[in-house]
Protein backbone atom coordinates (compact mmCIF):
# COMPACT_ATOMS: atom_id res chain seq x y z
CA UNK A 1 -3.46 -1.19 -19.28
CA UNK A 2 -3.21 1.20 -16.54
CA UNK A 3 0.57 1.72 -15.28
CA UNK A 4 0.56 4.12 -12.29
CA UNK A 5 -2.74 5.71 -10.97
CA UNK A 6 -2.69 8.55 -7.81
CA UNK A 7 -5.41 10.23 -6.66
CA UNK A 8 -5.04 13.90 -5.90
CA UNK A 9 -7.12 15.94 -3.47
CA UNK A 10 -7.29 19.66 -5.06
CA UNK A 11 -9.69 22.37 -2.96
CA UNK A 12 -12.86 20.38 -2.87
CA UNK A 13 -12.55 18.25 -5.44
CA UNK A 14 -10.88 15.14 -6.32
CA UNK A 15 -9.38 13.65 -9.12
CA UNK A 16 -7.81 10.67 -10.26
CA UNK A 17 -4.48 10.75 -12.56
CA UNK A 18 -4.00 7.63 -14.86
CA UNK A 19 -0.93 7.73 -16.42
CA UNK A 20 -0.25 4.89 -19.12
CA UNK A 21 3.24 3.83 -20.06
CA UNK A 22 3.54 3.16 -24.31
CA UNK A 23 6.19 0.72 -25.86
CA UNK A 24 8.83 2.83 -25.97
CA UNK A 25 8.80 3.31 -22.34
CA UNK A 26 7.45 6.88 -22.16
CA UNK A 27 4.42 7.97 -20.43
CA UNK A 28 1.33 8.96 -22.90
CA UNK A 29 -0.41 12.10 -22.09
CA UNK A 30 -2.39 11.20 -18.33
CA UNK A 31 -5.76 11.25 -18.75
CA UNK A 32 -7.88 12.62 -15.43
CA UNK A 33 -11.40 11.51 -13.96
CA UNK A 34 -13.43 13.40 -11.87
CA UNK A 35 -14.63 11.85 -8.33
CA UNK A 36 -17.67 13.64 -7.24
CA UNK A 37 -16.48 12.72 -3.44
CA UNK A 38 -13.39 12.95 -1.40
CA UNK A 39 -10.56 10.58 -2.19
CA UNK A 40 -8.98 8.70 0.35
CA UNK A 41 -6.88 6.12 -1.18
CA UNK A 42 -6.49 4.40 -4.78
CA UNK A 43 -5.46 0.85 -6.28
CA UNK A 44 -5.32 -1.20 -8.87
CA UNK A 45 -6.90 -4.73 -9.87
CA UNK A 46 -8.94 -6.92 -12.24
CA UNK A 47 -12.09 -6.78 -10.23
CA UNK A 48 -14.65 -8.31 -12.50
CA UNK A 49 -12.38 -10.68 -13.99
CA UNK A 50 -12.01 -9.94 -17.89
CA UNK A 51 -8.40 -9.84 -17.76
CA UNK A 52 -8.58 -6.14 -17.68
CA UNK A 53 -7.05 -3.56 -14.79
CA UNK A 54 -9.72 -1.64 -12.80
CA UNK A 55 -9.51 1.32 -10.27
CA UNK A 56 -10.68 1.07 -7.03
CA UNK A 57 -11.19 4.46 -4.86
CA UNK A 58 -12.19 4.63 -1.58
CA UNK A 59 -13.49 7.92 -0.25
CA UNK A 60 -14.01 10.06 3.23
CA UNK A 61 -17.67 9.77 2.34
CA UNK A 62 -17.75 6.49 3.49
CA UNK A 63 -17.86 4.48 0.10
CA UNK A 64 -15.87 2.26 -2.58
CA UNK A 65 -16.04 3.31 -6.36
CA UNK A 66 -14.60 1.21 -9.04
CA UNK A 67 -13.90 2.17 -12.19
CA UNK A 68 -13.78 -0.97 -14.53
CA UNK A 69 -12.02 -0.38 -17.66
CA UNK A 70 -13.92 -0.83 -21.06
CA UNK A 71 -12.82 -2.15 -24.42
CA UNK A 72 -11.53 1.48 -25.33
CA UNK A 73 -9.33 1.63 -22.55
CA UNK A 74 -10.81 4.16 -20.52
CA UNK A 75 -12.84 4.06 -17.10
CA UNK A 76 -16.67 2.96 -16.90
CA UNK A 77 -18.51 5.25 -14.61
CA UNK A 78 -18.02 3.87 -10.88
CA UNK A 79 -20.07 1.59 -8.98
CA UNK A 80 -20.04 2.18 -5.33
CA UNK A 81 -20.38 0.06 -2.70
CA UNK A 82 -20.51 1.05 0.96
CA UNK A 83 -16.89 0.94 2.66
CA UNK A 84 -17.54 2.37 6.36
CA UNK A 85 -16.08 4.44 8.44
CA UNK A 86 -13.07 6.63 7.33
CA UNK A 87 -11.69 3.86 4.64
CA UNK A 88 -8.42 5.52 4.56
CA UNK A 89 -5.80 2.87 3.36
CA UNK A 90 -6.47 0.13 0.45
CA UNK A 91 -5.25 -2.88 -0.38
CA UNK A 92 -5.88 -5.44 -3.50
CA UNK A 93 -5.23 -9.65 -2.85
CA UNK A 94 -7.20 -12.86 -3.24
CA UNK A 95 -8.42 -12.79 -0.03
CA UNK A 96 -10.55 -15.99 -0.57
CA UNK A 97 -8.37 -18.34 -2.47
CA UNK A 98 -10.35 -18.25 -5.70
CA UNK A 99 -7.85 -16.90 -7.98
CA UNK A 100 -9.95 -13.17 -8.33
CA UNK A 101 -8.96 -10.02 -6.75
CA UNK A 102 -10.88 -9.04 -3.69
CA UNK A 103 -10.06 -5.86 -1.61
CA UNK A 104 -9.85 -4.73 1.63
CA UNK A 105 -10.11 -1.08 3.38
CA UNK A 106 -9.62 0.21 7.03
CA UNK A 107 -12.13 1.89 9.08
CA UNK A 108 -10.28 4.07 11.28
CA UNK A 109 -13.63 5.49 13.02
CA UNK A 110 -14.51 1.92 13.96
CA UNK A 111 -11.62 0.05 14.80
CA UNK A 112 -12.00 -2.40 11.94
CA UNK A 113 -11.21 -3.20 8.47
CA UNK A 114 -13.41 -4.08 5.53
CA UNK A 115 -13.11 -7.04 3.11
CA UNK A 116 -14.99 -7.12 -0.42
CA UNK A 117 -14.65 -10.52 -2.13
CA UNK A 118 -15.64 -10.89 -6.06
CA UNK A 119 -17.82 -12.34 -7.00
CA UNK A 120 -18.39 -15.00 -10.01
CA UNK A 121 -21.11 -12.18 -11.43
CA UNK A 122 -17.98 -9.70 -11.41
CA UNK A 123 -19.49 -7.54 -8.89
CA UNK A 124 -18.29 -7.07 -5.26
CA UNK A 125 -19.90 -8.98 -2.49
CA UNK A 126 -20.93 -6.77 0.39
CA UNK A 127 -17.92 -5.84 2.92
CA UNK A 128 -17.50 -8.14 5.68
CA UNK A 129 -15.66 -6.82 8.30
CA UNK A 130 -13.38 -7.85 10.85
CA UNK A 131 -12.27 -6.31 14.38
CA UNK A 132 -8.66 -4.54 15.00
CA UNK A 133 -7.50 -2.48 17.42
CA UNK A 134 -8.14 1.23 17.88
CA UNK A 135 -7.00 3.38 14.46
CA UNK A 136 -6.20 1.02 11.75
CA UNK A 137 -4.34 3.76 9.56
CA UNK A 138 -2.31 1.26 6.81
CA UNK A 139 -2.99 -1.98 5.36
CA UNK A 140 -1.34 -4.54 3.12
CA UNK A 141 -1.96 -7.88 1.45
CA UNK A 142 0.69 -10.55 1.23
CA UNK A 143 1.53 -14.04 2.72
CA UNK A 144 3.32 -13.71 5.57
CA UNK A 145 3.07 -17.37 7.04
CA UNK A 146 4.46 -19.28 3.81
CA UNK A 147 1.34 -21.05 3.05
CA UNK A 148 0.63 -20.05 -0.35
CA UNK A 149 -2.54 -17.98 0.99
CA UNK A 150 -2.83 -13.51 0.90
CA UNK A 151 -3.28 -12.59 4.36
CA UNK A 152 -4.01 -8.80 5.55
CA UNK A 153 -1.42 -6.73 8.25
CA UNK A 154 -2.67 -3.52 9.74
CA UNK A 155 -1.02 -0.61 11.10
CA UNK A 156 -2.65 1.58 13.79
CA UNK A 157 -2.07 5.08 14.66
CA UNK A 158 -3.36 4.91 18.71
CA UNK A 159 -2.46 0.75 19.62
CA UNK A 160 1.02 -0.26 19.86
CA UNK A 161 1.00 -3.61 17.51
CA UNK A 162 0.90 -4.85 14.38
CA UNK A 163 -2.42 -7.23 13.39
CA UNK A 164 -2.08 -9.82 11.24
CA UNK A 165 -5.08 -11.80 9.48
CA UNK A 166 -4.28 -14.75 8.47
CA UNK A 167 -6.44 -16.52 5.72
CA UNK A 168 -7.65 -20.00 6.30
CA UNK A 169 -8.60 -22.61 4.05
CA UNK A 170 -12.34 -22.18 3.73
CA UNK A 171 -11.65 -18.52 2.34
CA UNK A 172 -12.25 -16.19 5.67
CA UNK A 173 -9.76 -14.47 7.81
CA UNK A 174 -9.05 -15.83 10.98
CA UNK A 175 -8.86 -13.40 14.31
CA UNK A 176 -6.11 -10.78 14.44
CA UNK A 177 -2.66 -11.56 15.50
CA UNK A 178 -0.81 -8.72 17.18
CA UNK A 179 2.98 -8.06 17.51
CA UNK A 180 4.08 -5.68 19.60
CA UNK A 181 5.26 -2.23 17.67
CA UNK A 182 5.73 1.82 18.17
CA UNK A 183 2.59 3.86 18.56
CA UNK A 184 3.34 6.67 16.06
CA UNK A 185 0.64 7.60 13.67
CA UNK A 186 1.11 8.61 10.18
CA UNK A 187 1.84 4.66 9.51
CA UNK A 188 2.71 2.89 6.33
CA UNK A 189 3.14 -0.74 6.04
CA UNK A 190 4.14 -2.90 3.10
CA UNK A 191 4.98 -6.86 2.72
CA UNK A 192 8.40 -7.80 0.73
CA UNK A 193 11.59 -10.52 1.55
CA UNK A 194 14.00 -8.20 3.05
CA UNK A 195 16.42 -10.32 4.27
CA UNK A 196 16.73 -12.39 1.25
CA UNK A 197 15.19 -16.18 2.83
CA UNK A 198 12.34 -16.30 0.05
CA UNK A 199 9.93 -15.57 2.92
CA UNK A 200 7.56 -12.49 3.06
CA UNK A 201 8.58 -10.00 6.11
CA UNK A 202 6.34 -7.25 7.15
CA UNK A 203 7.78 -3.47 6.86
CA UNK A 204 5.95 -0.75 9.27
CA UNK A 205 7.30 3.00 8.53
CA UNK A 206 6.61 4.72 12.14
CA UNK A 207 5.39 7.92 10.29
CA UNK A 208 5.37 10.78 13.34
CA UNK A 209 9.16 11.11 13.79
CA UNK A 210 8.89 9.86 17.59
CA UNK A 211 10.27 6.14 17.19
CA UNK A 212 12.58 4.48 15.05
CA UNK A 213 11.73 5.00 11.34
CA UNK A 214 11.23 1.67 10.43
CA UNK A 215 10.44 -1.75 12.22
CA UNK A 216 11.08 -4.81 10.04
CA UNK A 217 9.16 -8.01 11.34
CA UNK A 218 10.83 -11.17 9.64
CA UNK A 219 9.01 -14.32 8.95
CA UNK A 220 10.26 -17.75 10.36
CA UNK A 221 10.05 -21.01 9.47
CA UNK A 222 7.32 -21.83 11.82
CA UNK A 223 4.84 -19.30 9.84
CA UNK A 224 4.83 -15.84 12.54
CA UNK A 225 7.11 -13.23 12.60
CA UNK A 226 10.00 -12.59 14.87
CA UNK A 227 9.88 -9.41 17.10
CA UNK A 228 10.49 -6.00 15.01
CA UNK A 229 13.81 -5.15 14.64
CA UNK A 230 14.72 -1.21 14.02
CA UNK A 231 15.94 1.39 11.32
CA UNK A 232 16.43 4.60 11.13
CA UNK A 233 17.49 7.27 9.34
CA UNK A 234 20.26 10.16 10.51
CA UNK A 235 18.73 12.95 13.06
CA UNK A 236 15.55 12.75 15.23
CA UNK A 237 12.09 13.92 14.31
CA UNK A 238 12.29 12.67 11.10
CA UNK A 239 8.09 12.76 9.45
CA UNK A 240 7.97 9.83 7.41
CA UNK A 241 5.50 9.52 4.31
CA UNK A 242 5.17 6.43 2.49
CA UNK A 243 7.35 3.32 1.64
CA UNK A 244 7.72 1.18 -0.63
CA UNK A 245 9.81 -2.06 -1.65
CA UNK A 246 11.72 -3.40 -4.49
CA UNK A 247 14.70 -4.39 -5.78
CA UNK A 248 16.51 -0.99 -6.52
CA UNK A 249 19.91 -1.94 -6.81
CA UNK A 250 19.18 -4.95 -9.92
CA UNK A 251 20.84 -7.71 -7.74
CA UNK A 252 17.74 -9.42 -7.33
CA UNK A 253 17.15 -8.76 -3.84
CA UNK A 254 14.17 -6.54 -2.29
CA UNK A 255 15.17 -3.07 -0.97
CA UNK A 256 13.00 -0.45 0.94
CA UNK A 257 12.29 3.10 -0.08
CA UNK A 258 10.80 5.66 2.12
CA UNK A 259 9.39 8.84 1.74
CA UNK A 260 10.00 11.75 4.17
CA UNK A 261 10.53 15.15 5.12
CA UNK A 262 8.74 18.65 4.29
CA UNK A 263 9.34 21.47 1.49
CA UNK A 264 12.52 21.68 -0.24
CA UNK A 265 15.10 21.17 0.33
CA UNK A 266 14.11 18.99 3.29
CA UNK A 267 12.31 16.89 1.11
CA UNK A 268 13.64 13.20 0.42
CA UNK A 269 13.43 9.80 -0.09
CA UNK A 270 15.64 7.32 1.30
CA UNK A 271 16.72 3.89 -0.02
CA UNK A 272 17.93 1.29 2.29
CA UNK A 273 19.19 -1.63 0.20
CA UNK A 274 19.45 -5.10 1.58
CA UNK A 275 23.06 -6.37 1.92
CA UNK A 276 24.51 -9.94 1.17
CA UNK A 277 23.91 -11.28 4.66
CA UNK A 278 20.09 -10.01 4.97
CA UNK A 279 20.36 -6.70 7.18
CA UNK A 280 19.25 -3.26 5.95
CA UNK A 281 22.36 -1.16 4.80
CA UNK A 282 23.13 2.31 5.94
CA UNK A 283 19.96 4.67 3.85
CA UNK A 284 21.27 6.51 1.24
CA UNK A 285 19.20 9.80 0.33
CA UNK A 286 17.75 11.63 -3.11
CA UNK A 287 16.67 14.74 -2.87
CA UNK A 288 12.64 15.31 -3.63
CA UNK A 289 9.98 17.90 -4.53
CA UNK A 290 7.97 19.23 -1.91
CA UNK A 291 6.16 16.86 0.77
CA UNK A 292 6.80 13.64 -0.52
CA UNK A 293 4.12 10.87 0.72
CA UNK A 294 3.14 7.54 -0.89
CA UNK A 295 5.89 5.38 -2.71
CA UNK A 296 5.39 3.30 -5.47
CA UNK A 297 8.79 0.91 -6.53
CA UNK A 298 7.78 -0.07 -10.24
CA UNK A 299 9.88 -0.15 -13.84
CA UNK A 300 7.89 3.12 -15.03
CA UNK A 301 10.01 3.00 -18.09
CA UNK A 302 10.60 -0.94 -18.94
CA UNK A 303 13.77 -0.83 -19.11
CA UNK A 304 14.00 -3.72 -16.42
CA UNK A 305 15.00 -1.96 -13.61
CA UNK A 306 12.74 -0.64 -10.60
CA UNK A 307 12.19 2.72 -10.20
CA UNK A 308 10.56 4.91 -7.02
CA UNK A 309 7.08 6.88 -7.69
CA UNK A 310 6.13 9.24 -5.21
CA UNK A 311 3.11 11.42 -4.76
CA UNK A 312 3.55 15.38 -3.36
CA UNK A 313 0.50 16.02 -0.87
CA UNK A 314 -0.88 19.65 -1.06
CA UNK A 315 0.78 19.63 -4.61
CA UNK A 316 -0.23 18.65 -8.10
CA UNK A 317 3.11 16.85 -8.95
CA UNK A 318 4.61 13.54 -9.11
């Protein structure tokens, strides 16, 4: 089973890490593929439905490459499938309410983003693709209206809002809903209860310093989200990287991690933990290795507890 995956950008060529977590909560040796294109972004699912974890890359070249894994436990040679323009951010869901994972990519060239639904063959459909406003630069997969249905939310780096797709009953997305929010660029977006109701809220990280770090859209009864309310670190200027949500303090409520800052030792990544009454706590921050970007909050060494997985950009580290 693969446990984390990254992809790493190196010169010109691009790799993907697979590192695979044994019983006694260690990490076995990573093992590293090859991608003979540019990697943009990288995620996991079962995407031809045999119960097994797949990769899924997508790449500056334009394309999608999964990797399905094989009965040895290592990575079939990808198929690709044509993702469009600049598919920088990835997300996995079942986007069509038939129990399989689909995906779905951003195309920051042409203000849209890309949905690939599975098919019963275990191949991808062709990408069907739906229209957002101007530089989609994050996405994420959740259900954010409480109807037991994944719906997409988009970040974009040039319009200020949110969009939200919400999935309807006969398996498409219905038109984009935007909420008003900070036009920063460098976005990251992820879908989590943070204030404790048992309803998914949306998280935004407002990655180019110039607005408040984070904007927290809560979900309310009536299935939309209230208007964003704000977080920020200490200081101004702050460069955000990635964030990520879990419960970090084991009392069973989701917390936020984020990702910011340059070289050491102005590299960090700050935890805000979600108190009793559902508000965001004052961040508390760990020191990091250089650049830290995407955040991953998973138990990396199953001990029960979460723990926070970040990725250095320019830098062959974790």
């Amino acid at each position: 089973m693969l446990s984390i995956l990254t992809s790493v950008l190196v010169g010109l060529f691009a790799y993907m890490v697979v590192f695979a977590a044994n019983a006694a909560g260690l990490f076995q040796p990573y093992v590293v593929f090859s991608i003979a294109e540019s990697a943009e972004a990288v995620s996991v699912g079962d995407f031809n439905h045999d119960g097994r974890n797949d990769a899924a890359v997508s790449t500056s070249e334009g394309n999608l490459l999964i990797y399905t894994q094989n009965v040895s436990n290592g990575l079939n040679s990808p198929v690709t499938y044509t993702a469009g323009s600049r598919p920088e951010s990835l997300a996995v869901g079942d986007l069509n309410n038939d129990g399989w994972d689909d995906l779905v990519v951003t195309n920051f060239s042409s203000s849209t983003i890309s949905v690939f639904l599975q098919q019963a063959n275990g191949t991808l459909a062709n990408r069907v693709t739906y229209t957002t406003n101007s530089g989609p630069d994050s996405v994420a997969v959740g259900d954010v209206n409480n109807d037991g249905l994944d719906d997409v939310v988009v970040s974009h780096w040039t319009a200020g809002n949110i969009g939200v797709f919400i999935q309807n009953i006969n398996g498409t997305l219905d038109a984009k809903i935007a909420y008003t929010s900070p036009t920063a660029g460098y976005d990251d977006i992820a879908i989590g209860d943070v204030n404790g109701d048992g309803l998914n809220d949306v998280v935004k990280m407002n990655g180019q310093g110039l607005n408040p770090d984070l904007s927290i859209y809560l979900q309310n009864g009536s299935g939309t989200l209230n208007a964003a309310v704000s977080y920020s670190l200490p200081g101004n200027g702050i460069l955000g990287g990635g964030i990520g949500i879990g419960d970090l303090t084991g009392d069973g409520k989701q917390d936020i991690a984020m990702s910011y800052g340059g070289n050491i030792p102005s590299a960090f990544v700050a935890v805000f933990v979600q108190g009793q009454d559902g508000t965001l706590q004052s961040p508390v921050s760990y020191s990091s290795y250089d650049i830290p970007k995407p955040v991953e909050v998973v138990d990396v060494n199953l001990d029960g507890l979460a723990d926070i997985v970040t990725l250095h950009s320019g830098w062959q580290r974790e």
